[in-house]
C-alpha atoms as a PDB file:
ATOM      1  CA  UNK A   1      29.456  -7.556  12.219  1.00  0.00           C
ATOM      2  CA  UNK A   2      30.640  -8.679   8.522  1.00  0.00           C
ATOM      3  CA  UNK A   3      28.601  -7.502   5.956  1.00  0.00           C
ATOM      4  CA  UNK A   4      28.472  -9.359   2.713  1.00  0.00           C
ATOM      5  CA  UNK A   5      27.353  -7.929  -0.533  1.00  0.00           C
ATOM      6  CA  UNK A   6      24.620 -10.261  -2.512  1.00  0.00           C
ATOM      7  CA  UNK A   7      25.845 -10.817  -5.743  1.00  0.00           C
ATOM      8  CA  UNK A   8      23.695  -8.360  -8.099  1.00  0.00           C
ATOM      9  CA  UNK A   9      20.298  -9.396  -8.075  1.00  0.00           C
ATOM     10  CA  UNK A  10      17.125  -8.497  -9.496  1.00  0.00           C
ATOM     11  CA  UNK A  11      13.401  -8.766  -7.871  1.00  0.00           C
ATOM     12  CA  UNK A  12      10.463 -10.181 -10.044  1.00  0.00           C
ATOM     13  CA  UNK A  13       7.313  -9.896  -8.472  1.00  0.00           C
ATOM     14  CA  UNK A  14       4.231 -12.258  -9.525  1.00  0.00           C
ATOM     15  CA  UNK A  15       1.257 -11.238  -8.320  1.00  0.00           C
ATOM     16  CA  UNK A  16      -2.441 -12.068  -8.984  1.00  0.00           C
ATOM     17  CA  UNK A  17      -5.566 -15.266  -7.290  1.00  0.00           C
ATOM     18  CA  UNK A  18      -3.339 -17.395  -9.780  1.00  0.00           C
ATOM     19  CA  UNK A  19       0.029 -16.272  -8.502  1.00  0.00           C
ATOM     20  CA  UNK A  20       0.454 -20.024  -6.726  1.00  0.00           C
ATOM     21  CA  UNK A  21      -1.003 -22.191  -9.515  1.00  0.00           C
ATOM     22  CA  UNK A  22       2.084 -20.892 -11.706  1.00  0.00           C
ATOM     23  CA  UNK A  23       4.677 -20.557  -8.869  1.00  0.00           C
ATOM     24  CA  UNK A  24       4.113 -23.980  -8.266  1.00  0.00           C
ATOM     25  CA  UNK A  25       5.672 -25.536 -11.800  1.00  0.00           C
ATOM     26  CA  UNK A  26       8.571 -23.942 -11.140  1.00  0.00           C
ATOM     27  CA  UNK A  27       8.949 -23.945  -7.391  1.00  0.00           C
ATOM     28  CA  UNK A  28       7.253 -27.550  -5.651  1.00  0.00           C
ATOM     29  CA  UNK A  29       7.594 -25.332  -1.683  1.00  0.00           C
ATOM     30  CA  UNK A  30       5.492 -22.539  -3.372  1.00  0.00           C
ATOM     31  CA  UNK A  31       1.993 -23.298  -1.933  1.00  0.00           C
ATOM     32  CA  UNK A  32       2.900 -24.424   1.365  1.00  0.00           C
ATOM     33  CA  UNK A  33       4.344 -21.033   1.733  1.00  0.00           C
ATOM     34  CA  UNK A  34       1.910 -18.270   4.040  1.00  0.00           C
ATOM     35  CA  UNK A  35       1.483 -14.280   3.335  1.00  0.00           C
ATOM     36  CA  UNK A  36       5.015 -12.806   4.393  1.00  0.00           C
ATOM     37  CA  UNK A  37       6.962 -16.384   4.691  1.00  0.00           C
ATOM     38  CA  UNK A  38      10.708 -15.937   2.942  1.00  0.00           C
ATOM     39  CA  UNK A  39      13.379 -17.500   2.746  1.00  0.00           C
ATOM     40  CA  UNK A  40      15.749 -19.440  -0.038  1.00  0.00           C
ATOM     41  CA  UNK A  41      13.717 -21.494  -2.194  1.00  0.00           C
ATOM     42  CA  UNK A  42      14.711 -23.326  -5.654  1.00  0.00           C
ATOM     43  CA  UNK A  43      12.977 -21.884  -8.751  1.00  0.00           C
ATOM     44  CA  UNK A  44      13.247 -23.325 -11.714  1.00  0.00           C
ATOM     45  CA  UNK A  45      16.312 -24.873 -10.479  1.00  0.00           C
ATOM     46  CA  UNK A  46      17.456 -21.344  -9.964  1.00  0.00           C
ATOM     47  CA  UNK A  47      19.153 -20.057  -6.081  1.00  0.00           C
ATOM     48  CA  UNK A  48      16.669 -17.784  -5.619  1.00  0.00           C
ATOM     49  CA  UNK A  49      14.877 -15.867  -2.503  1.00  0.00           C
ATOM     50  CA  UNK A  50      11.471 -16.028  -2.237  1.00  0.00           C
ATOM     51  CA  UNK A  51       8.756 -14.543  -0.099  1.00  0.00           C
ATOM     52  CA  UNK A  52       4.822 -14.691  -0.427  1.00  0.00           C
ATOM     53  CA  UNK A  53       4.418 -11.063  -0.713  1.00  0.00           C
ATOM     54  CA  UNK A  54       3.996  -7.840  -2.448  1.00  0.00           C
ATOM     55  CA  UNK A  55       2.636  -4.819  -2.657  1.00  0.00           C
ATOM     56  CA  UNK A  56      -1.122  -5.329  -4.519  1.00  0.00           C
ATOM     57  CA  UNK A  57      -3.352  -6.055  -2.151  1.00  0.00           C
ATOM     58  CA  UNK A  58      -3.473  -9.545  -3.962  1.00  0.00           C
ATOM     59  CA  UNK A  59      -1.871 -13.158  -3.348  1.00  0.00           C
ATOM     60  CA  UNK A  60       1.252 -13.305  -5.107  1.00  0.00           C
ATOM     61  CA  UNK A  61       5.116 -13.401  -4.733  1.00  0.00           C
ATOM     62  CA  UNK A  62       8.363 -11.574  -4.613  1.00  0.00           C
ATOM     63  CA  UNK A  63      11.187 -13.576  -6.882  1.00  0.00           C
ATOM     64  CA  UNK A  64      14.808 -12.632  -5.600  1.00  0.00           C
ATOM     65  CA  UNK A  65      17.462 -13.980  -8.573  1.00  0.00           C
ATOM     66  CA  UNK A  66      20.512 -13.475  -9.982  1.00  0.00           C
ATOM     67  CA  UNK A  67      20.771 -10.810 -12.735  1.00  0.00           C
ATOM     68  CA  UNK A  68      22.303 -13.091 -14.938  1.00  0.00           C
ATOM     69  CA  UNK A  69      19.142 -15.503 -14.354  1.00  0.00           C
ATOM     70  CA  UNK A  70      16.460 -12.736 -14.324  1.00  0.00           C
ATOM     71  CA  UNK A  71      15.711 -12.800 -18.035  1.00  0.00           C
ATOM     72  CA  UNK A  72      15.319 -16.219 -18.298  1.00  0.00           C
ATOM     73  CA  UNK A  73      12.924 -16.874 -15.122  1.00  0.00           C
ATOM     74  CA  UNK A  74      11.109 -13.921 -16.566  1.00  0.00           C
ATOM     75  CA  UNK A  75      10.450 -15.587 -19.770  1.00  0.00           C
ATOM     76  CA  UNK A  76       9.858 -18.778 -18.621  1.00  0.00           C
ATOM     77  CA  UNK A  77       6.725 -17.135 -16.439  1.00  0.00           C
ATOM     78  CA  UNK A  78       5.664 -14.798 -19.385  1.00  0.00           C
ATOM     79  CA  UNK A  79       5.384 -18.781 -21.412  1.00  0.00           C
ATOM     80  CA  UNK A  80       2.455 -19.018 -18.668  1.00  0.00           C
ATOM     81  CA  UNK A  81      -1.137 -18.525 -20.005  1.00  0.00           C
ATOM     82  CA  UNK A  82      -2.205 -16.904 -17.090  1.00  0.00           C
ATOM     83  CA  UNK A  83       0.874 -14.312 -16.998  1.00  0.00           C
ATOM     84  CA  UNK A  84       0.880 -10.878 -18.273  1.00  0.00           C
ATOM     85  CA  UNK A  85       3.505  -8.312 -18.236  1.00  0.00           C
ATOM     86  CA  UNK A  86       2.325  -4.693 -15.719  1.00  0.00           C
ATOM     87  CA  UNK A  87       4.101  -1.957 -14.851  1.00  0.00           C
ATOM     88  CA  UNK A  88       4.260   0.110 -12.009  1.00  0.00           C
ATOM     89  CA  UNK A  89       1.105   2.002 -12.876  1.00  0.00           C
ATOM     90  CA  UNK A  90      -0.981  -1.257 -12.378  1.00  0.00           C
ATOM     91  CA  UNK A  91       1.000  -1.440  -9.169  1.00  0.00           C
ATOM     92  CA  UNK A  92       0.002   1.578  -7.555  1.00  0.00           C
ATOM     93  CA  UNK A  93      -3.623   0.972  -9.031  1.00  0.00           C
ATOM     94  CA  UNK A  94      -3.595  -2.293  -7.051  1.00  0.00           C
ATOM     95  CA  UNK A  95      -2.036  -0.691  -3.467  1.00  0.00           C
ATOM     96  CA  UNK A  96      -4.248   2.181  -3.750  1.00  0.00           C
ATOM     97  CA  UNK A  97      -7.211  -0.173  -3.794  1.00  0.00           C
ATOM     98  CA  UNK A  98      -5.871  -2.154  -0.734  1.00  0.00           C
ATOM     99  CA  UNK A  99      -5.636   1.110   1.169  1.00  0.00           C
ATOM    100  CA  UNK A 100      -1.614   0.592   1.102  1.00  0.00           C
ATOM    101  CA  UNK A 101       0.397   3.778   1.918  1.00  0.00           C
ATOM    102  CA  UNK A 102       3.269   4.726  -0.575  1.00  0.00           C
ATOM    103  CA  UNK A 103       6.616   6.378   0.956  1.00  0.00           C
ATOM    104  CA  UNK A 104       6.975  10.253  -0.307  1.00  0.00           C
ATOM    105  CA  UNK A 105       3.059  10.049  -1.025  1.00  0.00           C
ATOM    106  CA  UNK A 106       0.906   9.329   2.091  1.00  0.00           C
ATOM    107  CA  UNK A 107       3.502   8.791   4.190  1.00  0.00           C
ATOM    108  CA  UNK A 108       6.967  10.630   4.967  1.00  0.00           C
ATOM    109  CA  UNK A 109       9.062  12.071   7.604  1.00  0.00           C
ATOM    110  CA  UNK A 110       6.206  14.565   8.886  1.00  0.00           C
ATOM    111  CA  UNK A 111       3.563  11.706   9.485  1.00  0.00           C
ATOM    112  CA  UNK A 112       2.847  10.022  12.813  1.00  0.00           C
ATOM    113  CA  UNK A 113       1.837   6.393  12.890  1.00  0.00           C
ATOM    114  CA  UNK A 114      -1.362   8.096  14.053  1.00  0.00           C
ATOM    115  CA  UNK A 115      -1.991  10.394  11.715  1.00  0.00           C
ATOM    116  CA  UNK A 116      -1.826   7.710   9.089  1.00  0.00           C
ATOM    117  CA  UNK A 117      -3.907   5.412  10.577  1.00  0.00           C
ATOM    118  CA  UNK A 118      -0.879   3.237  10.798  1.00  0.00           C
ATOM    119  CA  UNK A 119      -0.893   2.222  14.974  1.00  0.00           C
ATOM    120  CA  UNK A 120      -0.328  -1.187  14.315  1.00  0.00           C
ATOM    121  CA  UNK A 121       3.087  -0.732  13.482  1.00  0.00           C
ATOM    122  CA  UNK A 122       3.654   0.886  17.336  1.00  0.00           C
ATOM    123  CA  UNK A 123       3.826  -2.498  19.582  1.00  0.00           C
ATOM    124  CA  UNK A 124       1.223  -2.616  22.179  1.00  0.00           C
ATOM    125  CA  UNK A 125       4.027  -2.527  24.631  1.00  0.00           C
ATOM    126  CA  UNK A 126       5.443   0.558  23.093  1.00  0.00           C
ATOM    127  CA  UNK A 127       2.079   2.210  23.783  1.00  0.00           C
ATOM    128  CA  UNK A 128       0.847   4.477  26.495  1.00  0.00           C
ATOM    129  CA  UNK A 129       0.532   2.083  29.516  1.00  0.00           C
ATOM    130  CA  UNK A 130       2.842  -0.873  28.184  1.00  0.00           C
ATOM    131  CA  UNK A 131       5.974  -2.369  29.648  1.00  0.00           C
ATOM    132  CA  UNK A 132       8.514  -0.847  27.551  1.00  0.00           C
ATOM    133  CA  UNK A 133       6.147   2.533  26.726  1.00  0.00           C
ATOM    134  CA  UNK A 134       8.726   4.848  24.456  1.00  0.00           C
ATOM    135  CA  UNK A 135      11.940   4.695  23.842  1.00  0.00           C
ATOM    136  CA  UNK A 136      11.578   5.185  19.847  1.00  0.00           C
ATOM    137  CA  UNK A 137      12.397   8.409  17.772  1.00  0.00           C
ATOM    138  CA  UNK A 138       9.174  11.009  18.089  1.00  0.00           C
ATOM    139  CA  UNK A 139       7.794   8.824  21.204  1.00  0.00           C
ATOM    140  CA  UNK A 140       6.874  11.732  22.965  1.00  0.00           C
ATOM    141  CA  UNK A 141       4.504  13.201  20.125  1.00  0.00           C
ATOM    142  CA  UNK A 142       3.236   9.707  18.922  1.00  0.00           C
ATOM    143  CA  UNK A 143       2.268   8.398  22.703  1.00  0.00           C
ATOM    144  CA  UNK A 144       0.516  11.892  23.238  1.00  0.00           C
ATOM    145  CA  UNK A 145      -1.245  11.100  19.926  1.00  0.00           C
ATOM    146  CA  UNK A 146      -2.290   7.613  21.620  1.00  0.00           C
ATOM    147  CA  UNK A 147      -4.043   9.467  23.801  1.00  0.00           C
ATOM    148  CA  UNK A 148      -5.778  12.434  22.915  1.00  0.00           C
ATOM    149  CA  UNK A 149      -5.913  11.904  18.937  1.00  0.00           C
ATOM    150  CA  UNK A 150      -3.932  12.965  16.243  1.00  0.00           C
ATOM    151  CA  UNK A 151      -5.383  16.395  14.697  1.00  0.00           C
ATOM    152  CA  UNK A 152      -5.046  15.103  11.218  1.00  0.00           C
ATOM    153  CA  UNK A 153      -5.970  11.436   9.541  1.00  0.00           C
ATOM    154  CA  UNK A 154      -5.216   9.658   6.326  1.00  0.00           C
ATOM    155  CA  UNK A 155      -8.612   8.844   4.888  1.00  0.00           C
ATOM    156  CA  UNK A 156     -10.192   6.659   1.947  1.00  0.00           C
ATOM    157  CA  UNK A 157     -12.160   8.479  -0.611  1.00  0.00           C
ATOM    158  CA  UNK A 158     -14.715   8.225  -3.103  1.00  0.00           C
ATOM    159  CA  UNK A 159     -15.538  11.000  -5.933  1.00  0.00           C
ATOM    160  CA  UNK A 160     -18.984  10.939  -6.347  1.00  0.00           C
ATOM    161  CA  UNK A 161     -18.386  11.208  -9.929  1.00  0.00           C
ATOM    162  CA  UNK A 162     -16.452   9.143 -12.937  1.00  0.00           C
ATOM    163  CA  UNK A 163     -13.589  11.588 -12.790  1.00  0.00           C
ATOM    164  CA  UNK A 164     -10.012  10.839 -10.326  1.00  0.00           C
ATOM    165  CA  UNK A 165      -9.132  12.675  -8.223  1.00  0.00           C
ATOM    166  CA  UNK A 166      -5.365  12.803  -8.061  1.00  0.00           C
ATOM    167  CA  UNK A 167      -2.216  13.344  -6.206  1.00  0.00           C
ATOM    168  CA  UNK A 168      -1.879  17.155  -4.720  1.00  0.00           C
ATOM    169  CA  UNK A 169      -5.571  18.305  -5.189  1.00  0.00           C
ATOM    170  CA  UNK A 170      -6.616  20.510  -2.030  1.00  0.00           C
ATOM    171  CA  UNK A 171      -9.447  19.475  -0.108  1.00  0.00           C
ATOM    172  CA  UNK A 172     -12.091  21.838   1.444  1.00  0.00           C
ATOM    173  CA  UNK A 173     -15.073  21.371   4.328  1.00  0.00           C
ATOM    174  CA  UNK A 174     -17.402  22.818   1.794  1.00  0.00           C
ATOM    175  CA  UNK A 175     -18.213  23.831  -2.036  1.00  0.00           C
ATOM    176  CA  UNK A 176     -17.380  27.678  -1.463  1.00  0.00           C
ATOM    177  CA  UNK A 177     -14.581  27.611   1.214  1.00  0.00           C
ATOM    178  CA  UNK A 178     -11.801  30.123   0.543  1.00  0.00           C
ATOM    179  CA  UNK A 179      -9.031  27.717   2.198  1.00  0.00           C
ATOM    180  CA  UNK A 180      -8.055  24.068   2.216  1.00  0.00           C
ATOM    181  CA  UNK A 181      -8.565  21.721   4.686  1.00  0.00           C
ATOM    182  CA  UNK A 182      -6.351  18.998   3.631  1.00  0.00           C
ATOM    183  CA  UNK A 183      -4.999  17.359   0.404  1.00  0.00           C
ATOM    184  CA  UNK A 184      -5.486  14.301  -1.694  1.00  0.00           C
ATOM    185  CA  UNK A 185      -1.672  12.151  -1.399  1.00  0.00           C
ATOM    186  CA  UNK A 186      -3.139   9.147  -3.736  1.00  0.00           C
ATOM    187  CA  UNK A 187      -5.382   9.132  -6.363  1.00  0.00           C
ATOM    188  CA  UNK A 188      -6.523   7.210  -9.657  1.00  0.00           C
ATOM    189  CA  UNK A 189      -9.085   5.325 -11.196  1.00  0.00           C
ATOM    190  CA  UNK A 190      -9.446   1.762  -9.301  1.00  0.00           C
ATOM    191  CA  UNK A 191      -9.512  -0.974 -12.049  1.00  0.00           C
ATOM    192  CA  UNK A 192     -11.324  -3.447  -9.966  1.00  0.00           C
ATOM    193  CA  UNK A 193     -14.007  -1.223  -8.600  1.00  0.00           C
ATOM    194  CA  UNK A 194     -14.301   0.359 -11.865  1.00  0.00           C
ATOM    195  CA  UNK A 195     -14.429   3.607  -9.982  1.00  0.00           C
ATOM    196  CA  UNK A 196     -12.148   6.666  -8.749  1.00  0.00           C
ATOM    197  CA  UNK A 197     -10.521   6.465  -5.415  1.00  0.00           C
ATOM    198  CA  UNK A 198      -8.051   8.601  -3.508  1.00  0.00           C
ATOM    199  CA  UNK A 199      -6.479   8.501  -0.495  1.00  0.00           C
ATOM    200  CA  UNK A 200      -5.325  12.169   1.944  1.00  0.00           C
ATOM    201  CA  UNK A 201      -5.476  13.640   4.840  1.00  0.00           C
ATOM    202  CA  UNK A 202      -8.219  15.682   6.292  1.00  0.00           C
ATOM    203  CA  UNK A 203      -8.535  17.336  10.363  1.00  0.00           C
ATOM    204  CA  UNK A 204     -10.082  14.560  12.543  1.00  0.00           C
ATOM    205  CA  UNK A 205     -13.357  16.426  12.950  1.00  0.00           C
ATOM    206  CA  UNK A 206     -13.822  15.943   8.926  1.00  0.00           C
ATOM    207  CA  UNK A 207     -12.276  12.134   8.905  1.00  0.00           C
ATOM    208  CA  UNK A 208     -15.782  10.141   9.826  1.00  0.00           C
ATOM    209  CA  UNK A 209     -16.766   8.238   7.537  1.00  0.00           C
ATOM    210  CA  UNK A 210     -18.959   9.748   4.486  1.00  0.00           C
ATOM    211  CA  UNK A 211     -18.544  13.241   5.706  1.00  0.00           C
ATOM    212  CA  UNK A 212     -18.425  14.924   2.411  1.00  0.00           C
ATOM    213  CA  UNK A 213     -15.615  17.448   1.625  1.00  0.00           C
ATOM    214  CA  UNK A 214     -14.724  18.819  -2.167  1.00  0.00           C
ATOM    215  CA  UNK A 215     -11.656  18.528  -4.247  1.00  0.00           C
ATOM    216  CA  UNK A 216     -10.299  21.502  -6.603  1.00  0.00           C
ATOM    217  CA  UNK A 217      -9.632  19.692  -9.762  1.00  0.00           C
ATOM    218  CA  UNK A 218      -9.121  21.855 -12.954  1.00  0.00           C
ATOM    219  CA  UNK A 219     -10.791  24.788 -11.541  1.00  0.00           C
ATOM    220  CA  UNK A 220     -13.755  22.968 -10.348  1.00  0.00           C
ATOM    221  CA  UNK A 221     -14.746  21.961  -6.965  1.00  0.00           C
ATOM    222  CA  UNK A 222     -15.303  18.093  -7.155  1.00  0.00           C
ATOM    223  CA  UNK A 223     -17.350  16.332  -4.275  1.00  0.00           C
ATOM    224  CA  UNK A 224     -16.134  13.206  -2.466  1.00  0.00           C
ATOM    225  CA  UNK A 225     -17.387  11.291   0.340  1.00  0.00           C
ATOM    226  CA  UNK A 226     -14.936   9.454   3.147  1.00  0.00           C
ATOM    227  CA  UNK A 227     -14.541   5.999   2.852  1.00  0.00           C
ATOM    228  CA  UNK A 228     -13.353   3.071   4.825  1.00  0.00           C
ATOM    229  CA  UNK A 229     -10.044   1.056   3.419  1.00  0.00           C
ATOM    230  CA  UNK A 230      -9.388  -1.026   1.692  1.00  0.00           C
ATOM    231  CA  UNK A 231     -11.745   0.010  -1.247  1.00  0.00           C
ATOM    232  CA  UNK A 232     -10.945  -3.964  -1.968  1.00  0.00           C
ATOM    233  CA  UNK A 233     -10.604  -6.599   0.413  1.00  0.00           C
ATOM    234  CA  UNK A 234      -7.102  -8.421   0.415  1.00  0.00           C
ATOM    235  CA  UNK A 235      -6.750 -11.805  -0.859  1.00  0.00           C
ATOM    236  CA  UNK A 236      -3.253 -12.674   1.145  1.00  0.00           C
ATOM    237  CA  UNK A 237      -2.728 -16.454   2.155  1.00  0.00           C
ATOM    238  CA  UNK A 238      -3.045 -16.433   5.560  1.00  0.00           C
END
């Protein structure tokens, strides 16, 4: 195996329902291109590596190019009237929204597929009763899991007030319990709902949906109901 190193590169991502309309004048393969198709592509006359992705919850694109190039693609997308410049904060807005897990947030090295209501990413022939069952780190916990539950799950919800709820707040089965049940991982105020949502984990007898639990938030005990995800359907090209 040879590796070779990419010359240094930086990743513009272009996301949003008008994503293709604008991908297209610079890039003529753009909109034949499906949710998660990658591969090199000419942009703007530019080497680049593209893939019909991200991490929003919305249609858009992921823009591999040269450092030396990255300024000038940028620009010439920003000269769009249907581009604006986000951050990372609209980011995590937008994944929160879609239900999308973040690394180090709602997901780390303690978390079972299971537990984070993630079993699609186990192969149904990984599974309990498949050809290949196991052979993957943690198998034996996660297959047990199959089976008989997790004792945890990662859960939408909804405040039932205007305030967010956010990352860290404990969670407890009622208004006046002593201890916590669980805690929020994710948490803002959804820009497309117009409305708080959070994301945690709660014990699977809580995790039906709109069981209501309560969130300590500034010394106050905050109620929220669970919620299915996404808050906000997807809009991927499939």
């Amino acid at each position: 195996c040879v590796i070779e190193p990419l010359d240094e590169r930086a990743l513009i991502a272009l996301q949003g329902p008008k994503a293709e309309t604008v991908l297209a004048k610079f890039c003529a393969e753009a909109p034949a291109m499906r949710f998660m198709d990658a591969g090199p592509r000419k942009v703007m006359g530019l080497d680049c590596i593209v893939s019909r992705s991200g991490y929003t919850g919305e249609d858009g694109f992921e823009i591999s190019v040269a450092a030396t190039s990255a300024e000038e693609l940028t620009r010439a997308l920003l000269a769009e009237a249907d581009v604006q410049p986000i951050g990372l904060g609209a980011r995590d807005s937008l994944r929160l929204e879609a239900g999308l897990c973040l690394y180090g947030h709602d997901i780390d090295t303690t978390t079972t597929p299971v537990e984070a209501t993630l079993e699609w990413s186990v192969q149904k022939v990984r599974r309990p009763g498949g050809q290949r069952a196991g052979g993957f780190l943690g198998a034996e916990k996660i297959l047990a899991q199959f089976g008989a539950g997790a004792p945890r799950r990662r859960v939408g919800l909804k405040p039932e007030g205007r305030a967010p709820v956010r990352e860290g707040a404990n969670l407890f089965a009622d208004e006046g319990a002593a201890e916590p049940v669980g805690k929020v991982t994710s948490g803002g105020f959804g820009p497309t709902l117009n409305a708080p949502v959070a994301m945690g984990y709660l014990p699977a007898a809580l995790a039906a949906i709109d069981t209501k639990v309560f969130a300590e938030v500034r010394g106050q005990r905050l109620a929220l109901r669970v919620a299915a995800t996404p808050f906000v359907k997807n809009t991927y090209k499939r």
